[in-house]
Protein backbone atom coordinates (compact mmCIF):
# COMPACT_ATOMS: atom_id res chain seq x y z
CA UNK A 1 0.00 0.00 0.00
CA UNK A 2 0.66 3.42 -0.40
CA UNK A 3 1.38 6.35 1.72
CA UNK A 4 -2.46 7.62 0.50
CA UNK A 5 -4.20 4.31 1.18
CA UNK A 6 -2.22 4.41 5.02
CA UNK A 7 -3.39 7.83 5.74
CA UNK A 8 -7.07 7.48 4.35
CA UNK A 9 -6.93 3.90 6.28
CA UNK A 10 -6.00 5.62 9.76
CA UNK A 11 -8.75 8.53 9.25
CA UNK A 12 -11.63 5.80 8.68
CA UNK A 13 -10.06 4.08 11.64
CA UNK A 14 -10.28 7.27 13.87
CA UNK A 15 -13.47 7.97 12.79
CA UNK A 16 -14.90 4.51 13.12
CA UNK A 17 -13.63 4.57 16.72
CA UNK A 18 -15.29 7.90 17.93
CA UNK A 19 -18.63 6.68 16.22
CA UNK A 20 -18.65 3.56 18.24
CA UNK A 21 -17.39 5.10 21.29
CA UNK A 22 -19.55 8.27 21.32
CA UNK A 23 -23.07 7.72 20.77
CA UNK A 24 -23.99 11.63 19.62
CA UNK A 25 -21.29 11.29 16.88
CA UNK A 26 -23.26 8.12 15.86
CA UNK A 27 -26.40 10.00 16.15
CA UNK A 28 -24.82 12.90 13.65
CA UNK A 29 -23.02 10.94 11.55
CA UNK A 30 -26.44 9.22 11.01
CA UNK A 31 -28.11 12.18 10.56
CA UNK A 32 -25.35 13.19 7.85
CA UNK A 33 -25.60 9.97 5.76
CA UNK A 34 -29.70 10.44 5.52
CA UNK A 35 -29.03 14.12 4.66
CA UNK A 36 -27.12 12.78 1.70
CA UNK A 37 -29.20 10.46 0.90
CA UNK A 38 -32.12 12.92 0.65
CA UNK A 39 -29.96 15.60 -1.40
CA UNK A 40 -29.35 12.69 -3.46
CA UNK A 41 -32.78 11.96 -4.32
CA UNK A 42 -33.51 15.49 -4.56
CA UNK A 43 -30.69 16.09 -7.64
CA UNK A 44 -31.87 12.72 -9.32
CA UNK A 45 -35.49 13.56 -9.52
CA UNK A 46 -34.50 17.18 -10.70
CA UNK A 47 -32.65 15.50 -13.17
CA UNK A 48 -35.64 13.54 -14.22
CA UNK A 49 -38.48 16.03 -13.57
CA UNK A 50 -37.11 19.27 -15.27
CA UNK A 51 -39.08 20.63 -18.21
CA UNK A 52 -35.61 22.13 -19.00
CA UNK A 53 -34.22 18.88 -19.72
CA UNK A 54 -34.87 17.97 -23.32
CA UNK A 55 -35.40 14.34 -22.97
CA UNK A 56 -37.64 15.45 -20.32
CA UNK A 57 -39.26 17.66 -22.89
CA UNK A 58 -39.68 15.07 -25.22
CA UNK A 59 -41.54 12.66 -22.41
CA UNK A 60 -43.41 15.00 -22.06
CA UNK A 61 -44.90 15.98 -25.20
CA UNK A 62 -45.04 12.05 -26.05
CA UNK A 63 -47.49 11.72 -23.36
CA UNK A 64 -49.70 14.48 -23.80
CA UNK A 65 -49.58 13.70 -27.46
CA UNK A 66 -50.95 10.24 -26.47
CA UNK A 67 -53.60 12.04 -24.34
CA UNK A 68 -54.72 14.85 -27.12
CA UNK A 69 -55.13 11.91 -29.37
CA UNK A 70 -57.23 9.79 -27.08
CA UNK A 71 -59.44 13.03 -26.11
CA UNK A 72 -59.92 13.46 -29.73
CA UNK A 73 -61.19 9.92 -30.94
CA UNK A 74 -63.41 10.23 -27.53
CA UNK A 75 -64.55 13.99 -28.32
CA UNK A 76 -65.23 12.67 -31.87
CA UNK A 77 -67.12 9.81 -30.89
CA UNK A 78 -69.12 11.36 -28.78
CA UNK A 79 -70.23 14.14 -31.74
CA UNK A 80 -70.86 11.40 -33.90
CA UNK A 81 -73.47 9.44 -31.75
């Protein structure tokens, strides 16, 4: 191993010791993980949700071109009987 790998080795080993040891660095570093897990999710479904987003865009306008098309034949049907 490298000098890199010792010292990143001995910081997760300092760490891991006060989180077992100290129960309110448990409780934050808990509290940190779900906080990243949330900004996480947020980013991913802004990725996937953003009209800005041209694939977006294109779902988009697929689906309520699906929907226009349905209302149509239904709005036509309807005038017809």
């Amino acid at each position: 191993m490298d000098s890199a790998h010792i010292i990143l080795f001995g910081l997760f080993a300092v760490a891991m010791y006060f989180i077992v040891t100290d129960e309110s660095i448990a409780a934050a570093f808990y509290y940190v993980l779900e906080l990243a897990n949330a900004k996480i999710k947020q980013r991913w479904w802004w990725i996937t949700q953003n009209p800005a987003n041209p694939v977006v865009k294109y779902m988009m306008w697929r689906r309520n071109m699906k929907m226009a098309k349905k209302l149509k034949k239904y709005f036509d049907q309807k005038n017809n009987d």
